[in-house]
PDB file of N, CA and C in Angstrom:
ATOM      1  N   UNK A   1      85.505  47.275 104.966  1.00  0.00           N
ATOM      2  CA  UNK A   1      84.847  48.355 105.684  1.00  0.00           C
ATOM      3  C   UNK A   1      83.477  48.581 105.031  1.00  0.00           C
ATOM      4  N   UNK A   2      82.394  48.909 105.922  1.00  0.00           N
ATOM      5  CA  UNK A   2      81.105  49.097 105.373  1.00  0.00           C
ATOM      6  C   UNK A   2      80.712  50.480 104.650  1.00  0.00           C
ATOM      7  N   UNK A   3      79.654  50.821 104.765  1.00  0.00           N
ATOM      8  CA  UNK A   3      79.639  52.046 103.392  1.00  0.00           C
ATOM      9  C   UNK A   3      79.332  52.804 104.976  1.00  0.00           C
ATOM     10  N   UNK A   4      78.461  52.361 106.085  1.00  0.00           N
ATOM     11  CA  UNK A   4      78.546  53.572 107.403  1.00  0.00           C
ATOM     12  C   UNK A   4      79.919  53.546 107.869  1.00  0.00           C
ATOM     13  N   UNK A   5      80.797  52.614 108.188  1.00  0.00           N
ATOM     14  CA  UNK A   5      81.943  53.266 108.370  1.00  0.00           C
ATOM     15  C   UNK A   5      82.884  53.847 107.694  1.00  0.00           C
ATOM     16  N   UNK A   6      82.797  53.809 106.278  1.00  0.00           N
ATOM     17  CA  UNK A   6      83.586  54.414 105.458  1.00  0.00           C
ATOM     18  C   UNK A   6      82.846  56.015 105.203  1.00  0.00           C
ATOM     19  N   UNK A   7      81.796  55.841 105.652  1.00  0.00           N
ATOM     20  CA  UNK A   7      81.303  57.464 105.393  1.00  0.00           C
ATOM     21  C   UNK A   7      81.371  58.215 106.764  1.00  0.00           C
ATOM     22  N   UNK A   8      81.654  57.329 107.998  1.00  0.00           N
ATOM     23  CA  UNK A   8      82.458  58.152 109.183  1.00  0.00           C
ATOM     24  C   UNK A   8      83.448  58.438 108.819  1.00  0.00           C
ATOM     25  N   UNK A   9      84.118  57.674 108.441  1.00  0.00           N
ATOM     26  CA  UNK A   9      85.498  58.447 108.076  1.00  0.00           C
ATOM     27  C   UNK A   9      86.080  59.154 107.145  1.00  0.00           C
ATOM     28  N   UNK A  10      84.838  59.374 106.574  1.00  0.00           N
ATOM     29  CA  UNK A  10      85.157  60.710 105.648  1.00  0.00           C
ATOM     30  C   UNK A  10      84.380  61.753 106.102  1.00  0.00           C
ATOM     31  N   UNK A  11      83.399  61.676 106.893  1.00  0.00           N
ATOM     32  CA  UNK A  11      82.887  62.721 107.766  1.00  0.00           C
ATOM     33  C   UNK A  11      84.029  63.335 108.485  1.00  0.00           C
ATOM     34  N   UNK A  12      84.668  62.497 109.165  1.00  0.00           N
ATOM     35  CA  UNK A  12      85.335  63.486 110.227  1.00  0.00           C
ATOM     36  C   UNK A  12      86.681  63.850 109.386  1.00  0.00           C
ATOM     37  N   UNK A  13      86.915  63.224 108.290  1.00  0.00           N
ATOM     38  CA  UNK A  13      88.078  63.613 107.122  1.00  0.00           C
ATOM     39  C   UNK A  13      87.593  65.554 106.768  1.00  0.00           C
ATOM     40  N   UNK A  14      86.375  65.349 106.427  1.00  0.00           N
ATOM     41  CA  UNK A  14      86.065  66.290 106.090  1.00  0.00           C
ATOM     42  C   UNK A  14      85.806  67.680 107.296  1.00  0.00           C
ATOM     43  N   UNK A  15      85.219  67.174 108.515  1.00  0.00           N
ATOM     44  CA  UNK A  15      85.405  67.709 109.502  1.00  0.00           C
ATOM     45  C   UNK A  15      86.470  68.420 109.998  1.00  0.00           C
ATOM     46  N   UNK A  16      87.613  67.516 110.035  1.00  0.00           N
ATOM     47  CA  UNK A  16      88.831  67.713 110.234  1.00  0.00           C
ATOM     48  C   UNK A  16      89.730  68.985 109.130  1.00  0.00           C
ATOM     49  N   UNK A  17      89.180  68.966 107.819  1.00  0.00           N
ATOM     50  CA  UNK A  17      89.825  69.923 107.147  1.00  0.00           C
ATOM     51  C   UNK A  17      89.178  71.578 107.382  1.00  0.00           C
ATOM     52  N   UNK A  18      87.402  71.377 107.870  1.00  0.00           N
ATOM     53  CA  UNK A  18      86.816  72.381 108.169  1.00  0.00           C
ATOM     54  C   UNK A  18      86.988  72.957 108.788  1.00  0.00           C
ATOM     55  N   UNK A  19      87.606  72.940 110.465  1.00  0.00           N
ATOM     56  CA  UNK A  19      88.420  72.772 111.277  1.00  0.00           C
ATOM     57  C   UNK A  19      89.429  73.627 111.008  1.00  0.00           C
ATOM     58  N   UNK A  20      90.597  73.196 110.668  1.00  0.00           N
ATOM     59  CA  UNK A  20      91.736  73.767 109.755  1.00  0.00           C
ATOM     60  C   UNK A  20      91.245  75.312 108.889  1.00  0.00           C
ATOM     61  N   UNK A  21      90.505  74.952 107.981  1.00  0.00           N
ATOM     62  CA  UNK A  21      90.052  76.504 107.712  1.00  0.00           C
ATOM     63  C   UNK A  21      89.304  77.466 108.001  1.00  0.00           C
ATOM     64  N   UNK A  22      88.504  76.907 109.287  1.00  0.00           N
ATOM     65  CA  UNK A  22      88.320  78.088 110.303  1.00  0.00           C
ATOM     66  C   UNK A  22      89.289  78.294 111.118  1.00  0.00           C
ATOM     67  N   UNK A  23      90.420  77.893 111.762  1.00  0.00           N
ATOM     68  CA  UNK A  23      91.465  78.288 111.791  1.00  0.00           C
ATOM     69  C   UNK A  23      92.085  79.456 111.177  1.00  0.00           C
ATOM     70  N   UNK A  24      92.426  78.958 110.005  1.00  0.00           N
ATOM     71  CA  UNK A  24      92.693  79.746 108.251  1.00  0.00           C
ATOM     72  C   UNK A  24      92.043  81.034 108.987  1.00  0.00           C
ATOM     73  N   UNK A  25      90.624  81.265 108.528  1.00  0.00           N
ATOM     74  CA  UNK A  25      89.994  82.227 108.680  1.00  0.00           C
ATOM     75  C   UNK A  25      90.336  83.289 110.006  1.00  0.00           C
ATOM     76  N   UNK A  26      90.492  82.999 111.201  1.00  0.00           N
ATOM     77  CA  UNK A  26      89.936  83.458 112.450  1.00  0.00           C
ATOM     78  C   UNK A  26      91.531  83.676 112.172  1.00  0.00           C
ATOM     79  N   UNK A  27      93.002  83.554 112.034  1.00  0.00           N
ATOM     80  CA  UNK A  27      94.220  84.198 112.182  1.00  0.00           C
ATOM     81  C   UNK A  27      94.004  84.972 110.880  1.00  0.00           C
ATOM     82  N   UNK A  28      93.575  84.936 109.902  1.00  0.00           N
ATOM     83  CA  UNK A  28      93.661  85.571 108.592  1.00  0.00           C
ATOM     84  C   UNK A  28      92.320  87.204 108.665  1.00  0.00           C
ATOM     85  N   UNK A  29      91.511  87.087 109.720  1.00  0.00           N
ATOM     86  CA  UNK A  29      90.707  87.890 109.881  1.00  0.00           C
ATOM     87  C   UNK A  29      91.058  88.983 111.071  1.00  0.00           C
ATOM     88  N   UNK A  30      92.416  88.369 112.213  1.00  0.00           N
ATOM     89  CA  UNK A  30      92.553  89.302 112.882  1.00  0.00           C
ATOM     90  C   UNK A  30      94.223  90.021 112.624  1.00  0.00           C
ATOM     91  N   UNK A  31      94.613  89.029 111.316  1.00  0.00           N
ATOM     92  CA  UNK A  31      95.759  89.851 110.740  1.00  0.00           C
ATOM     93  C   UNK A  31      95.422  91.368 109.934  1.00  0.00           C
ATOM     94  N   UNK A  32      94.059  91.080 109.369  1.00  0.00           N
ATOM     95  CA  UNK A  32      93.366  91.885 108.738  1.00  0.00           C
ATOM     96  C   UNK A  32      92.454  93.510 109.667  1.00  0.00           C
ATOM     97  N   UNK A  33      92.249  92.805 110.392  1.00  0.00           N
ATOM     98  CA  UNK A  33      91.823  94.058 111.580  1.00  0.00           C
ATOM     99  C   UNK A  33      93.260  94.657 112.247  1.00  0.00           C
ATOM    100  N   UNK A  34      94.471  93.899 112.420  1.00  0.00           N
ATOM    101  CA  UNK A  34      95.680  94.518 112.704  1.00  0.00           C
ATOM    102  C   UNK A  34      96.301  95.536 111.733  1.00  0.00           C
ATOM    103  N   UNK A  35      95.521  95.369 110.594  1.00  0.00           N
ATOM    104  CA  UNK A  35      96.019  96.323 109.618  1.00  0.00           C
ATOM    105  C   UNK A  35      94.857  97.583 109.633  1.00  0.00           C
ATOM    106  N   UNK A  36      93.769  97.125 109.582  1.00  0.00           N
ATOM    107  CA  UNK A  36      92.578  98.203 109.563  1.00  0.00           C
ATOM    108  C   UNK A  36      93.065  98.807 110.842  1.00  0.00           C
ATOM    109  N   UNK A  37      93.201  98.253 111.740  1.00  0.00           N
ATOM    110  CA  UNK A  37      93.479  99.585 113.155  1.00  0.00           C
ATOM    111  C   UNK A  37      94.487 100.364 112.618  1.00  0.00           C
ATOM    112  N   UNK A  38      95.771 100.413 112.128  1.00  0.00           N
ATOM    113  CA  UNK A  38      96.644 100.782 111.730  1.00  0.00           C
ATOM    114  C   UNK A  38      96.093 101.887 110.727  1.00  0.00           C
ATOM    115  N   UNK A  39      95.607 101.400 109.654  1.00  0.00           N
ATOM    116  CA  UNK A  39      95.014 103.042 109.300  1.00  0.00           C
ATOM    117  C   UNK A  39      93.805 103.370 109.857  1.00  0.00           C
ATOM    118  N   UNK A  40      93.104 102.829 110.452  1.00  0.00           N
ATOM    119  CA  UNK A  40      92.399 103.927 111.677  1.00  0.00           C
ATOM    120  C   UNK A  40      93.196 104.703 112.771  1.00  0.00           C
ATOM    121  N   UNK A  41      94.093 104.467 113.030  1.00  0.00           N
ATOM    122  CA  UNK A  41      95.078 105.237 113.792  1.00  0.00           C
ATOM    123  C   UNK A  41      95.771 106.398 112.882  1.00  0.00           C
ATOM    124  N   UNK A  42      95.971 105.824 111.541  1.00  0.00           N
ATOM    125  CA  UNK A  42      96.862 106.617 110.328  1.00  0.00           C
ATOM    126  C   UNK A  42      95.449 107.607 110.495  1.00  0.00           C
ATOM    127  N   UNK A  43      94.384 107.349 109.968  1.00  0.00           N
ATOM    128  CA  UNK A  43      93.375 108.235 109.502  1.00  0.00           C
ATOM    129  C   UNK A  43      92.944 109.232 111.076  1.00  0.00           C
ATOM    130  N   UNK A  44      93.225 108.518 111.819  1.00  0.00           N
ATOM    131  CA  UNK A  44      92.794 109.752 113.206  1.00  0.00           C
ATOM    132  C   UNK A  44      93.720 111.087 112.824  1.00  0.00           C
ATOM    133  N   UNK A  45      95.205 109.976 113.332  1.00  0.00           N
ATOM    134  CA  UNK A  45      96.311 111.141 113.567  1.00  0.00           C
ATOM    135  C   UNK A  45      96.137 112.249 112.439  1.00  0.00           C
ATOM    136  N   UNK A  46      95.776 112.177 111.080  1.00  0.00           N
ATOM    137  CA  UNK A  46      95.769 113.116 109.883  1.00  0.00           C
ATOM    138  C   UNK A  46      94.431 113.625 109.626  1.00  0.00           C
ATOM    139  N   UNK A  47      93.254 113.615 110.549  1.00  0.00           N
ATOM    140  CA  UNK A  47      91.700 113.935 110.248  1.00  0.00           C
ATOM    141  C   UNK A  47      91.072 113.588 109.054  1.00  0.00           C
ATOM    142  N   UNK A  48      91.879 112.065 108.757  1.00  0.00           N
ATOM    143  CA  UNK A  48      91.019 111.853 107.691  1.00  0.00           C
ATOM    144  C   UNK A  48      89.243 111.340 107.987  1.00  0.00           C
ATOM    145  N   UNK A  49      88.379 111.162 107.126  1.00  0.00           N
ATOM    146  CA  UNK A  49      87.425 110.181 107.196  1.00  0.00           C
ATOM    147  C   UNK A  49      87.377 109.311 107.872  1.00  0.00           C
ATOM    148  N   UNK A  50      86.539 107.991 108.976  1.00  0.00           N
ATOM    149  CA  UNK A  50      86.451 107.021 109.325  1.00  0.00           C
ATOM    150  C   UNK A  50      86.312 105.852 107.405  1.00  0.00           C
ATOM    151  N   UNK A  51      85.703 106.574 106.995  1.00  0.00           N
ATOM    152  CA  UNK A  51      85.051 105.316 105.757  1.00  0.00           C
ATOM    153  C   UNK A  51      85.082 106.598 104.514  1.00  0.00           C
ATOM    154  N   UNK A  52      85.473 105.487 103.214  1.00  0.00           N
ATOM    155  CA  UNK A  52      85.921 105.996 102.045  1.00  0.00           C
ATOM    156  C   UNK A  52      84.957 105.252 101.318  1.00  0.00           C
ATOM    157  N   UNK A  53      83.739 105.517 101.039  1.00  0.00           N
ATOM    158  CA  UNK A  53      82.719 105.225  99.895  1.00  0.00           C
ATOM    159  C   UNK A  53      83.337 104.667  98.933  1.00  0.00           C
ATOM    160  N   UNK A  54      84.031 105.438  98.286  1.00  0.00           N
ATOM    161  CA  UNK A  54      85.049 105.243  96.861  1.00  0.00           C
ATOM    162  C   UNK A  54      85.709 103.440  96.942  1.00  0.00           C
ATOM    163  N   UNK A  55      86.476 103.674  97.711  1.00  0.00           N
ATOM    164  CA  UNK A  55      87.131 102.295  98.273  1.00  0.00           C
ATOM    165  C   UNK A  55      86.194 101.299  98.627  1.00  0.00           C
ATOM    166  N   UNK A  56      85.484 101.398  99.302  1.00  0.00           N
ATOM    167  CA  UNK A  56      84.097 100.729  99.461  1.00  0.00           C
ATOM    168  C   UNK A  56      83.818 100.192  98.466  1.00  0.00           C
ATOM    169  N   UNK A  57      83.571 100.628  97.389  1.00  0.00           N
ATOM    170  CA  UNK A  57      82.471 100.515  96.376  1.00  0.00           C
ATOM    171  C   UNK A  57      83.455  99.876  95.047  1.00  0.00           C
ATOM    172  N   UNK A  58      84.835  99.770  95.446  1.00  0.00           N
ATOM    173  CA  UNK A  58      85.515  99.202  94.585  1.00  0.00           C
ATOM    174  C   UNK A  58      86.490  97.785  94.934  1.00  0.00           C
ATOM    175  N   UNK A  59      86.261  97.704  96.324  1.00  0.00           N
ATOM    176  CA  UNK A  59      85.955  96.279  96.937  1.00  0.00           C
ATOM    177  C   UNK A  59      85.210  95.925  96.588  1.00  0.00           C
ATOM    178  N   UNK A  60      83.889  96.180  96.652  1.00  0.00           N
ATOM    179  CA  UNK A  60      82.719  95.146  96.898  1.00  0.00           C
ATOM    180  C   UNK A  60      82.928  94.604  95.297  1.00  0.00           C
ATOM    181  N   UNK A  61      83.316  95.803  94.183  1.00  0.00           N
ATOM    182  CA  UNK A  61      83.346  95.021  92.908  1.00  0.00           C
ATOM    183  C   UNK A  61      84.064  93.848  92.698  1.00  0.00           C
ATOM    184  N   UNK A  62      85.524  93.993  93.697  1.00  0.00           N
ATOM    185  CA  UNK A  62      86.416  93.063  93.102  1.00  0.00           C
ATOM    186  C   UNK A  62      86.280  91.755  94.011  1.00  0.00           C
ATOM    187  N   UNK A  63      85.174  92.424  94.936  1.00  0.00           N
ATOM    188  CA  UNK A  63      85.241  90.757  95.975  1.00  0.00           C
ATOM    189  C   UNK A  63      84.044  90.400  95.489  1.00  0.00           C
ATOM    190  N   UNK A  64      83.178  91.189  94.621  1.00  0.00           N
ATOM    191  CA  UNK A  64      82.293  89.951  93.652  1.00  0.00           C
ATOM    192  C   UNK A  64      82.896  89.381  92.662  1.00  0.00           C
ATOM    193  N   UNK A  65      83.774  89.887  91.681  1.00  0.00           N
ATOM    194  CA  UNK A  65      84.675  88.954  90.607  1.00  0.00           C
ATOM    195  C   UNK A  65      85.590  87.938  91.114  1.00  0.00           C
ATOM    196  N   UNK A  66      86.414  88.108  92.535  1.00  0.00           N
ATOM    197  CA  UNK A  66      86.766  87.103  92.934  1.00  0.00           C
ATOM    198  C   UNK A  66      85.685  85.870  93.579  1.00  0.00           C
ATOM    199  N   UNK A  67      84.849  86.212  93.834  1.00  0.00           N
ATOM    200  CA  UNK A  67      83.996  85.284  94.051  1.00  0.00           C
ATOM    201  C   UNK A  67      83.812  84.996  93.241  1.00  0.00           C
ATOM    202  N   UNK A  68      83.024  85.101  91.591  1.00  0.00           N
ATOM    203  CA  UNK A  68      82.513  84.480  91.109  1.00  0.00           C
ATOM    204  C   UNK A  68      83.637  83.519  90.088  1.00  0.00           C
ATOM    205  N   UNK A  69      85.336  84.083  90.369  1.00  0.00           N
ATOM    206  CA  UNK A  69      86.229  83.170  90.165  1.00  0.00           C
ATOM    207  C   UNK A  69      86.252  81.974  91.167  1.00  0.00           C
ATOM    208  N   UNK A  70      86.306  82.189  92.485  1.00  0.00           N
ATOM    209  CA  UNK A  70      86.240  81.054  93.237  1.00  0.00           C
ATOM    210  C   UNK A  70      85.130  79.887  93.424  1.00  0.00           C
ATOM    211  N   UNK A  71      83.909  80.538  92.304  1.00  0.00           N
ATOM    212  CA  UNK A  71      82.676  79.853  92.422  1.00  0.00           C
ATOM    213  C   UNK A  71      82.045  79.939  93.684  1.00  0.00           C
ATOM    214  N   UNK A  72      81.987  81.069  94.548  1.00  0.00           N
ATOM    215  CA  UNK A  72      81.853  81.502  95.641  1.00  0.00           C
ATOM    216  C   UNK A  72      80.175  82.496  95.380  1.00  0.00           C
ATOM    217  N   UNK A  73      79.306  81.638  96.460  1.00  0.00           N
ATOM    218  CA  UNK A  73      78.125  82.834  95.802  1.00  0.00           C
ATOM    219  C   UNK A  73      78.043  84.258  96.278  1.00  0.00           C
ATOM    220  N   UNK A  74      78.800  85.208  95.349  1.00  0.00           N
ATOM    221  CA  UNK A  74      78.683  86.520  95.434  1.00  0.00           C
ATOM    222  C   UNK A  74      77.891  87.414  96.687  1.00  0.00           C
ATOM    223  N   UNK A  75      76.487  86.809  96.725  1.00  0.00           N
ATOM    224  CA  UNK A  75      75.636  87.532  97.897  1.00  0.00           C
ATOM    225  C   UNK A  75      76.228  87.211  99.415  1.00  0.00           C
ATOM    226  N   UNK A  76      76.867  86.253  99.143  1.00  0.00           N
ATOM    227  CA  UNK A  76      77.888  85.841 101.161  1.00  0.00           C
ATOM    228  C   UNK A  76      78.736  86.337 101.075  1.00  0.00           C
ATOM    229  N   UNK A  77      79.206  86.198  99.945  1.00  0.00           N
ATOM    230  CA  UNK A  77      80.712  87.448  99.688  1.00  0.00           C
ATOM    231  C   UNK A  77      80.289  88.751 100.187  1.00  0.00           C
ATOM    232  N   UNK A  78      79.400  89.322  99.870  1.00  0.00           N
ATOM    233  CA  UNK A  78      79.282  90.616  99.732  1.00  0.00           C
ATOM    234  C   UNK A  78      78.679  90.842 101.523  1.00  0.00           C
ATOM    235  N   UNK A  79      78.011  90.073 102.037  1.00  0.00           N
ATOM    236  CA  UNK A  79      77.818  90.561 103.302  1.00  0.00           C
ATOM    237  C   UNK A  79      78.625  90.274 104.256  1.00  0.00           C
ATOM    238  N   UNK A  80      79.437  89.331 103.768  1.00  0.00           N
ATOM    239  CA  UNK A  80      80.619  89.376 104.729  1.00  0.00           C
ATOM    240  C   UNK A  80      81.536  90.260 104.477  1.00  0.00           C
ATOM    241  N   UNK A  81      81.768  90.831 103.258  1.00  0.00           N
ATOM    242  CA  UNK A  81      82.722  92.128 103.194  1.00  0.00           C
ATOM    243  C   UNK A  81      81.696  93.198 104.060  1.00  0.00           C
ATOM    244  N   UNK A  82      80.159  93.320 103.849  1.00  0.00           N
ATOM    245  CA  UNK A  82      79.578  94.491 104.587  1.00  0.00           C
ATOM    246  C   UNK A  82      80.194  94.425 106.294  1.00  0.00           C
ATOM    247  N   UNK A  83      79.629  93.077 105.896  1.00  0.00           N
ATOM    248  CA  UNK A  83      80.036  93.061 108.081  1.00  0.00           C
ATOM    249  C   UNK A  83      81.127  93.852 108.569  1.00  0.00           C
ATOM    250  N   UNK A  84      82.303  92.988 107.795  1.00  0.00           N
ATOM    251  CA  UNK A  84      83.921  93.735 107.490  1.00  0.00           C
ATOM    252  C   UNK A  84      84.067  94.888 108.046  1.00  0.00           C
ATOM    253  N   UNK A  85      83.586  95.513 106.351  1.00  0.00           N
ATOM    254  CA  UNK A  85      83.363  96.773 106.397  1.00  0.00           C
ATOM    255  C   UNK A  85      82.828  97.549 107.781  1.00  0.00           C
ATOM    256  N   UNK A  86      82.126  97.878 108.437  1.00  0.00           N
ATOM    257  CA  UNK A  86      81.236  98.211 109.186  1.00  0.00           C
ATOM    258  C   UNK A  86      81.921  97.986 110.488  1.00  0.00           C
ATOM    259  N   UNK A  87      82.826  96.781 110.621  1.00  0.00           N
ATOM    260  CA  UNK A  87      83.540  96.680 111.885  1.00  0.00           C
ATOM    261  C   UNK A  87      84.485  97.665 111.964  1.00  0.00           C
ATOM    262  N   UNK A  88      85.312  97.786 110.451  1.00  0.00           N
ATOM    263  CA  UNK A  88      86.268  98.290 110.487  1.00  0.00           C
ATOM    264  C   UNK A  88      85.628 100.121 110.776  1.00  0.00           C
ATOM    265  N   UNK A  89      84.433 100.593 110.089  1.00  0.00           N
ATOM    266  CA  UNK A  89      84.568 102.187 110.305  1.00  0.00           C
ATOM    267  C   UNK A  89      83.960 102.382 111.612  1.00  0.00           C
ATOM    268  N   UNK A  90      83.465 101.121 112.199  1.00  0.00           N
ATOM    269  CA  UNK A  90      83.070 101.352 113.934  1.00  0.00           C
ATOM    270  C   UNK A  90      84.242 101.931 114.816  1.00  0.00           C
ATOM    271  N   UNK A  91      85.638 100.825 114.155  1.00  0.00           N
ATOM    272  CA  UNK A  91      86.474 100.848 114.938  1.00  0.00           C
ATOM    273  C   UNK A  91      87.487 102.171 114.805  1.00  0.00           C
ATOM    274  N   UNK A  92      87.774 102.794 113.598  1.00  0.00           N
ATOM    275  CA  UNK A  92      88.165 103.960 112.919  1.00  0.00           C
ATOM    276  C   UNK A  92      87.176 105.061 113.949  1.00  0.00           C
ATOM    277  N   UNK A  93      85.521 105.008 114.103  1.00  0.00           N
ATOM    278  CA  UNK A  93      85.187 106.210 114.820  1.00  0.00           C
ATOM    279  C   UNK A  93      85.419 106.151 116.106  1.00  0.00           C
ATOM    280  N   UNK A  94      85.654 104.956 116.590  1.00  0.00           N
ATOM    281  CA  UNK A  94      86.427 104.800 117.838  1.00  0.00           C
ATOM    282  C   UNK A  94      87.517 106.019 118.152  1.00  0.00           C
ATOM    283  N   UNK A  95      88.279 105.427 116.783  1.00  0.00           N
ATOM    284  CA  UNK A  95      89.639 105.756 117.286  1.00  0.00           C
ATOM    285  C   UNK A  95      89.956 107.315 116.937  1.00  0.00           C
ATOM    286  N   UNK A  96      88.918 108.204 116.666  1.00  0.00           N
ATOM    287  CA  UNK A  96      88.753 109.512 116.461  1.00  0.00           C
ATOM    288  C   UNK A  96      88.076 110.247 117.488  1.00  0.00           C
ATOM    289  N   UNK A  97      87.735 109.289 118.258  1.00  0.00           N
ATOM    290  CA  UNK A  97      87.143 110.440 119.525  1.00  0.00           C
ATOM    291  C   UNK A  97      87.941 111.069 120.394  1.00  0.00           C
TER     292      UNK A  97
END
């Protein structure tokens, strides 16, 4: 086998696993909003807050140390927890009107 076909087939080797963990991701992200609705519903029914600063701010710490365990660069970490974040207290003021 030549070095272009042996590097197709690790292209789509690699393709193929990328694939798979966006998968991963997209069931693992709406298991995660199945739970955030759940206490946005908890937090309606009891007048709590939509968003807890506190909690906030002690995620973002531990999803920068896990990143920088996973060798993950911290700054994508952190705006993808913002995004997260932000979906989830959209969906919480939703669910308080």
């Amino acid at each position: 086998m030549d070095a272009t076909t042996r590097a197709s087939e690790l292209l789509k080797d690699h393709r193929a696993s990328i694939d798979r963990l966006d998968a991963i991701l997209v069931y693992t992200l709406a298991e995660r909003f199945k739970q955030t609705q759940a206490v946005g519903r908890l937090k309606a029914e009891h007048d709590l807050p939509p968003s807890d600063p506190d909690r906030e701010a002690r995620q973002m710490a531990r999803l920068d140390q896990l990143a920088q365990e996973a060798d993950l660069d911290p700054d994508l970490a952190k705006k993808f927890l913002t995004f997260i974040i932000s979906e989830v207290i959209r969906h919480h003021e939703k669910l308080q009107k």
